[in-house]
Protein backbone atom coordinates (compact mmCIF):
# COMPACT_ATOMS: atom_id res chain seq x y z
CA UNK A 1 -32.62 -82.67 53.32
CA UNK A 2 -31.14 -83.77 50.04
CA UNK A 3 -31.65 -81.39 47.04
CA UNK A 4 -33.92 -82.78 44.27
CA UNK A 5 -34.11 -80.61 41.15
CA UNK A 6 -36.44 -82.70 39.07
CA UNK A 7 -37.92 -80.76 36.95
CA UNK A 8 -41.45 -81.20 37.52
CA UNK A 9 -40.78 -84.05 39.75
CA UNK A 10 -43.24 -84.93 42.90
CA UNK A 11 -40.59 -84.86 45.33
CA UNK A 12 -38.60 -81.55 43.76
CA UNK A 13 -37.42 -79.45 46.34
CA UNK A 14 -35.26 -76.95 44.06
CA UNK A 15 -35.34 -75.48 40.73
CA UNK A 16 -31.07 -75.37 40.32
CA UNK A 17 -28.54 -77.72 41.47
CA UNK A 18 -25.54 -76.59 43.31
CA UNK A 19 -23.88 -77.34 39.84
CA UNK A 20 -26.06 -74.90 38.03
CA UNK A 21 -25.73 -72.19 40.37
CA UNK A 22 -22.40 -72.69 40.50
CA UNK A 23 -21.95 -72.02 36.85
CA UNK A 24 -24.49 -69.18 36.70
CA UNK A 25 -22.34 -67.08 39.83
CA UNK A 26 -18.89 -67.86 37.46
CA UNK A 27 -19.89 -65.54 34.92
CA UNK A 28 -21.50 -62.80 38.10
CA UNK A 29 -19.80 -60.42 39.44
CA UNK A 30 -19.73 -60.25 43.65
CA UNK A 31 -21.27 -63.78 44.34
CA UNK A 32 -18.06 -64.69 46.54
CA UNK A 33 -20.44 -64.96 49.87
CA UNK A 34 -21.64 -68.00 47.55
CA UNK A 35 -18.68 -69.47 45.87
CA UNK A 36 -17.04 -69.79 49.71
CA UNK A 37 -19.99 -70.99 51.11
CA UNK A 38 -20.17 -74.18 53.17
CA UNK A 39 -24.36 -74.53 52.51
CA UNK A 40 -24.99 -74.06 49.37
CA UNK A 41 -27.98 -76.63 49.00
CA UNK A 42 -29.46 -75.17 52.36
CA UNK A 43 -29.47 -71.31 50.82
CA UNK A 44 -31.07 -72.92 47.43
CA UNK A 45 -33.68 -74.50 49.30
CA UNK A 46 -34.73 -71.71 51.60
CA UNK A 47 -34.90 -69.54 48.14
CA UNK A 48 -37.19 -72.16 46.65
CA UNK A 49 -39.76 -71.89 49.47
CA UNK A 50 -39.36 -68.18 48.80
CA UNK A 51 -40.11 -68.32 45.18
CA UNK A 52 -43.39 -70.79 46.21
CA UNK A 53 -44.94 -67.88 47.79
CA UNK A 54 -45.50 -66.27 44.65
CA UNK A 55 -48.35 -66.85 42.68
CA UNK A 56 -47.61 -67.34 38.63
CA UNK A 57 -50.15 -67.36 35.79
CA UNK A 58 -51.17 -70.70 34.34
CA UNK A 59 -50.74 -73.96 36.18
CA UNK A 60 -48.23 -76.54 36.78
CA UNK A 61 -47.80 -78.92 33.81
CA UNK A 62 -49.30 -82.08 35.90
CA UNK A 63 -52.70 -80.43 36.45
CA UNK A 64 -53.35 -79.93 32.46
CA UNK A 65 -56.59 -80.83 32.44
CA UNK A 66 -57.28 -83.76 30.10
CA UNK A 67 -59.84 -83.53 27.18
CA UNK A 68 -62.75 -85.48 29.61
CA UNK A 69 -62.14 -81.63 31.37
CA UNK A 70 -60.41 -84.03 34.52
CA UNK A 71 -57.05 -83.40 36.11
CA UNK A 72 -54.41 -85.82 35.03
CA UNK A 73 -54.12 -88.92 37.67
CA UNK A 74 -51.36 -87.99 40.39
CA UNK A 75 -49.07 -87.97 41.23
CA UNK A 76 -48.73 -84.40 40.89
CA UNK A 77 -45.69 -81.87 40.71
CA UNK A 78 -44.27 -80.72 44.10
CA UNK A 79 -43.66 -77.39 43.18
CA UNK A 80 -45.13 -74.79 40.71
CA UNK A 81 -43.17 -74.30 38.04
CA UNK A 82 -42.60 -76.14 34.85
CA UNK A 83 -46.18 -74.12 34.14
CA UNK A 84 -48.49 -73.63 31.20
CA UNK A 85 -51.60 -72.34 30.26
CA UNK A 86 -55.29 -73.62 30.82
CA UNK A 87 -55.32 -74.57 27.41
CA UNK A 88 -51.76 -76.15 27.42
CA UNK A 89 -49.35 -73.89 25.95
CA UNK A 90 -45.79 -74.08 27.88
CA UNK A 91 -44.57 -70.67 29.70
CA UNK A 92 -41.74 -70.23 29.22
CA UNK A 93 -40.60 -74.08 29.04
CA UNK A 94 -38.07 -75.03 26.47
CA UNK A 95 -38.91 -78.65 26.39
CA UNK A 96 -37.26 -81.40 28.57
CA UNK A 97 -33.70 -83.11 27.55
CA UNK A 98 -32.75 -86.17 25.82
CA UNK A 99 -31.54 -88.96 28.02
CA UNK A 100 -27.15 -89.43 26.26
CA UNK A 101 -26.10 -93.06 27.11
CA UNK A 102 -21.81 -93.41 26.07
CA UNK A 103 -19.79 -96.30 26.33
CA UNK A 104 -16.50 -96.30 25.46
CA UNK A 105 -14.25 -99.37 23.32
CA UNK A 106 -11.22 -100.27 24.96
CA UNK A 107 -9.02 -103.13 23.99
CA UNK A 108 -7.18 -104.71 20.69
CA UNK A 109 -9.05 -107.36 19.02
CA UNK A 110 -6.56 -110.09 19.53
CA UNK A 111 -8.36 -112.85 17.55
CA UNK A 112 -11.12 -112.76 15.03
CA UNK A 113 -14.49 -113.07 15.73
CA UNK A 114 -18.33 -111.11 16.80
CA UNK A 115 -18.20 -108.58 19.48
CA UNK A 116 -21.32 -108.40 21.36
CA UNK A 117 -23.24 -104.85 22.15
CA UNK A 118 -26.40 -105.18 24.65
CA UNK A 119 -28.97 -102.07 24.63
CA UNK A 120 -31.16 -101.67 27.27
CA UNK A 121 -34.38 -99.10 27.52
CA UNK A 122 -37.50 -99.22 29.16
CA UNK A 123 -40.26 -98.31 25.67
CA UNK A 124 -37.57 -100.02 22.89
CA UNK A 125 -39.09 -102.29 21.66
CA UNK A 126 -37.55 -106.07 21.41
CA UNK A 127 -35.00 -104.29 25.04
CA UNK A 128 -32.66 -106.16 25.69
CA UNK A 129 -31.28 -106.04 22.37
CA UNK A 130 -28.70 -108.50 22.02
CA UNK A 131 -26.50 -107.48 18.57
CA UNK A 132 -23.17 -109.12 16.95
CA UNK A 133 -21.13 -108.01 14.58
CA UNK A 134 -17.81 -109.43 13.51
CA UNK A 135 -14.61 -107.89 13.83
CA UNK A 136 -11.05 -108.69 12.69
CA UNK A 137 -7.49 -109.44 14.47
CA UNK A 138 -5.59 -106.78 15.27
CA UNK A 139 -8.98 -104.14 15.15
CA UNK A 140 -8.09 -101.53 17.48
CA UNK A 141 -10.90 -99.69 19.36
CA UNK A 142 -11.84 -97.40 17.49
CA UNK A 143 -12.23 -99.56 14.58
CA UNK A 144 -14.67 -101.46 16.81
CA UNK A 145 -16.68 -99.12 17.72
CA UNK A 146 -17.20 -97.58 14.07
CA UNK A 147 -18.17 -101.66 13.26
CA UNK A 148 -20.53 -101.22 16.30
CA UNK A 149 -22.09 -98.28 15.39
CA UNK A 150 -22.84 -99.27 12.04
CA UNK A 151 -24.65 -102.48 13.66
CA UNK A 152 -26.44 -100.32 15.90
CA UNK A 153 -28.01 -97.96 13.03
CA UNK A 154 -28.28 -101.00 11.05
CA UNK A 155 -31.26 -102.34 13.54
CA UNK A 156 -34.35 -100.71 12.85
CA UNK A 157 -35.64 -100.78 16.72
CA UNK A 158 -32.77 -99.08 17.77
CA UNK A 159 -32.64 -96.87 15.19
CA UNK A 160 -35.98 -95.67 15.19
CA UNK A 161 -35.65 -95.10 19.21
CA UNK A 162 -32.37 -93.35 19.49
CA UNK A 163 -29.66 -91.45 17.70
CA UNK A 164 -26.88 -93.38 17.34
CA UNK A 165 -23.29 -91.20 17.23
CA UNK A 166 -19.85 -91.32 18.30
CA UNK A 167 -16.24 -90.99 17.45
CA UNK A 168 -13.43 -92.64 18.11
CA UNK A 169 -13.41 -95.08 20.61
CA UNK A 170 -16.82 -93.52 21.73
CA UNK A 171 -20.42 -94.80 21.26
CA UNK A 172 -22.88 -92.25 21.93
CA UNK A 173 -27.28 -93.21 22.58
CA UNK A 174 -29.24 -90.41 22.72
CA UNK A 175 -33.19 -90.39 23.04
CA UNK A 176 -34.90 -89.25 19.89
CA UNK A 177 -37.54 -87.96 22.38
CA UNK A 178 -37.58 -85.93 25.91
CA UNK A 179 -38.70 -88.47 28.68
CA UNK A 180 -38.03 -88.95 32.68
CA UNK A 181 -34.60 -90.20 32.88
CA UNK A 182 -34.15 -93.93 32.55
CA UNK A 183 -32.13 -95.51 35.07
CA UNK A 184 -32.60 -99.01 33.06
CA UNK A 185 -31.14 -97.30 29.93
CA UNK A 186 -27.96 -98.92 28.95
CA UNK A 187 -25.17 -100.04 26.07
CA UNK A 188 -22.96 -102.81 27.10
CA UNK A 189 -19.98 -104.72 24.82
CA UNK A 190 -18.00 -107.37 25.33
CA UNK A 191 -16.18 -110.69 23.65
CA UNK A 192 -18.18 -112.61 21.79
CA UNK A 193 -16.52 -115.12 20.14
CA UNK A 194 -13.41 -112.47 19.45
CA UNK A 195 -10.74 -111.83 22.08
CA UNK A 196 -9.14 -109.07 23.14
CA UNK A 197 -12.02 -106.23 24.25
CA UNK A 198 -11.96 -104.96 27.59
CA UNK A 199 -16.00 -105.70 27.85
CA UNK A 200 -17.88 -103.07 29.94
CA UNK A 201 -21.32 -103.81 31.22
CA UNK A 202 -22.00 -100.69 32.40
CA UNK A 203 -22.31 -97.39 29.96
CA UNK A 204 -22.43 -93.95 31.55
CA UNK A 205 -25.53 -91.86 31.76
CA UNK A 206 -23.98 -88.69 30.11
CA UNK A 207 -27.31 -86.52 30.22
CA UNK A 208 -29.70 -87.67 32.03
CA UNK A 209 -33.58 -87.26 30.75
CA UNK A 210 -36.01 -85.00 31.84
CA UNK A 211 -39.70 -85.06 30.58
CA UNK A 212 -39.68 -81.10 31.27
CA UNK A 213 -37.23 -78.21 31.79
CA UNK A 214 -37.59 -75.39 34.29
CA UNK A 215 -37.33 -71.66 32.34
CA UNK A 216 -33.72 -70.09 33.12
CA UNK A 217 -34.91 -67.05 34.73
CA UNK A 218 -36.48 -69.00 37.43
CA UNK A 219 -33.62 -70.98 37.82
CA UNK A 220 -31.20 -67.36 38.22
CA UNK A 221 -33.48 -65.88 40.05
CA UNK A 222 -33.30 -68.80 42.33
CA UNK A 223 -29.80 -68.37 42.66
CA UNK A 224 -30.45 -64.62 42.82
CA UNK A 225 -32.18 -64.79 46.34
CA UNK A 226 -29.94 -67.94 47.59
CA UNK A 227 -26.97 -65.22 47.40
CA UNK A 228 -29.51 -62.80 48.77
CA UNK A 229 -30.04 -64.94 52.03
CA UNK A 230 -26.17 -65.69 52.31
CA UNK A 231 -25.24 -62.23 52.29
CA UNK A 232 -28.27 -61.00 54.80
CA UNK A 233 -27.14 -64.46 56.72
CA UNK A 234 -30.89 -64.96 57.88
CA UNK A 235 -34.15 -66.03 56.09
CA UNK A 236 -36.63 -63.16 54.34
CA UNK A 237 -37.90 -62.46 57.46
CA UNK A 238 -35.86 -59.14 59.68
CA UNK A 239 -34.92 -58.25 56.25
CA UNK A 240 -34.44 -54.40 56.19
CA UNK A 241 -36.74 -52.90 53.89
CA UNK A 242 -33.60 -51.09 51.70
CA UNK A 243 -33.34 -54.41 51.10
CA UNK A 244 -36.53 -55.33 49.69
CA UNK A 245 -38.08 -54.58 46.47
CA UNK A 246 -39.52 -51.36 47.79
CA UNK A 247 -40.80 -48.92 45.62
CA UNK A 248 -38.84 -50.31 42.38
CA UNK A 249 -41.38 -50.67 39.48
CA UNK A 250 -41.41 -53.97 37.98
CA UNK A 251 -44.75 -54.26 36.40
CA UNK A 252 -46.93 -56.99 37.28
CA UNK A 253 -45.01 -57.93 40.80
CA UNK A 254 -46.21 -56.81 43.47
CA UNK A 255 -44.76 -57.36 47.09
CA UNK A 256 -47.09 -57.59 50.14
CA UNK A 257 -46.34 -54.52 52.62
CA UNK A 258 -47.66 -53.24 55.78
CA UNK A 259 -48.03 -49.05 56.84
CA UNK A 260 -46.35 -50.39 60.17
CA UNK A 261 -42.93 -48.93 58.79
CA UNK A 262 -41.70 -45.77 57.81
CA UNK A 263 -40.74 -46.93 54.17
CA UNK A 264 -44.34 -49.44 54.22
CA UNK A 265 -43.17 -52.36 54.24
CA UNK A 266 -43.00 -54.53 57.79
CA UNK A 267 -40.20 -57.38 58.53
CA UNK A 268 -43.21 -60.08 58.05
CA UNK A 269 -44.09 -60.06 54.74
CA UNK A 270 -41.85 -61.89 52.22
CA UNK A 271 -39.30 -59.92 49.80
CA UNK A 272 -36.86 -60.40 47.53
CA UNK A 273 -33.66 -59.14 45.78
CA UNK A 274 -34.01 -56.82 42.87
CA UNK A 275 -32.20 -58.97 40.42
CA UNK A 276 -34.13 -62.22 41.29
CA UNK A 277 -37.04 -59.82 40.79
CA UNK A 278 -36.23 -58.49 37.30
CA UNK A 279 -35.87 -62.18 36.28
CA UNK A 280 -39.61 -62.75 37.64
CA UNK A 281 -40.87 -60.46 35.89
CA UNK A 282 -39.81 -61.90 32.58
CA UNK A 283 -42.43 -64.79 33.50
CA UNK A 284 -45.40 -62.46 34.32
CA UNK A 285 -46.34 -62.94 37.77
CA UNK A 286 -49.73 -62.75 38.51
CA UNK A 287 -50.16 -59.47 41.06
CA UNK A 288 -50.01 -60.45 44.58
CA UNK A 289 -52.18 -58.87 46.91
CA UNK A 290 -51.12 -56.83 49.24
């Protein structure tokens, strides 16, 4: 199953990408069993379905209730965390990210003329917007792209929907709002009636959007009990319990536990690792019953 880490997405299966873990375990000590392992995206998805089982205050961000007191339409978030309150006040949630678009020059203008920029985005208004601006022999690139980021800021459409930056050769588009990535979004150049440009129809999707952000300690603590399962090398359940939670006092989080055991706890219920425990906490799990 492929890993989808869309924040608040329908289909999400994960709250971390490989890449994310990856950089969270370079600045951890001992995470080796996960920097050598051969299934990473299988251990973050078992450790998703882990963290599921909990319940958090609040509710997912889909089900905000509207002001008619009604559940926004579907569809709805697959898992349960971006969260907030009933009355709609994030948890934790730092806000989504602003979709970066980049396209870089390359050429020599080799005869006088307009170069030609295309922007593309699904809510600008007037997209596609088809711009020229004239440039002179012997330009190089970045010249050109300082004349086409002037024209850009220069168009009020564009510059009320996007930030437009850059040095160099580089052209830079970023959102001046958080949205769902926007696979129409796009900045293309080319020849106009100039020669000489190395026209590119395709920019690249630097950051991609996202209309919400997961909190960090979910994310780690994620991670946290992907390691976990790695290191074990089986799923929560046949966990020993020295390797549960146990008696450590976290506050609100409560593990479920049987008297079947001499320490309480039996193999059934689900655990987890101290550390991805400690980052729960942060979040202030509702109890769970025992």
């Amino acid at each position: 199953m492929a890993l989808d880490a869309t924040a608040g997405g329908e289909n999400a299966n994960s709250y971390a990408t490989v890449a994310e873990a990856d950089a969270y375990f370079a600045m951890r000590l001992n995470s080796t069993t996960f920097d050598d392992s051969e299934v990473k995206e299988e251990a973050l998805l078992n450790a998703c379905l882990i963290l599921e089982q909990f319940d958090y205050i609040g509710i997912p961000v889909t089900d905000t209730p509207n002001e008619d007191g009604y559940n926004a339409a579907p569809p709805y978030q697959a898992l349960k965390w971006p969260r907030v309150t009933a009355n709609g006040e994030m948890i934790r949630n730092y806000g989504g990210t602003k979709q970066v678009e980049t396209a870089t020059i390359v050429g020599t203008v080799t005869g006088s003329g307009d170069a030609e920029v295309v922007v593309t985005a699904a809510g600008l208004a007037g997209s596609p917007i088809t711009l020229s601006g004239p440039v002179l022999d012997m330009d190089t690139a970045t010249q050109v792209a300082t004349k086409i980021r002037t024209a850009l800021n220069a168009n009020s459409d564009i510059a009320a929907f996007f930030t437009v930056g850059g040095s160099g050769t580089l052209i830079t588009l970023t959102a001046k709002t958080e949205a769902a990535n926007d696979s129409t979004m796009n900045l293309a150049y080319d020849n106009d009636t100039c020669a000489g440009l190395t026209g590119d129809s395709t920019s690249t999707d630097t950051t991609p959007g996202a209309l919400y952000a997961v909190p960090t300690p979910i994310k780690r603590a994620q991670c946290e009990t992907a390691l976990w399962l790695l290191q074990t090398g089986t799923d929560a359940g046949g966990i020993s319990g020295s390797e549960r939670l146990l008696g450590v006092d976290l506050g609100p989080i409560k593990l479920n536990y049987g008297a079947g055991d001499a320490g309480g706890f039996t193999t059934d219920p689900m655990g987890l690792p101290i550390q991805a425990a400690r980052f729960l906490k942060g979040l202030r799990l509702l109890a769970i019953a025992a």
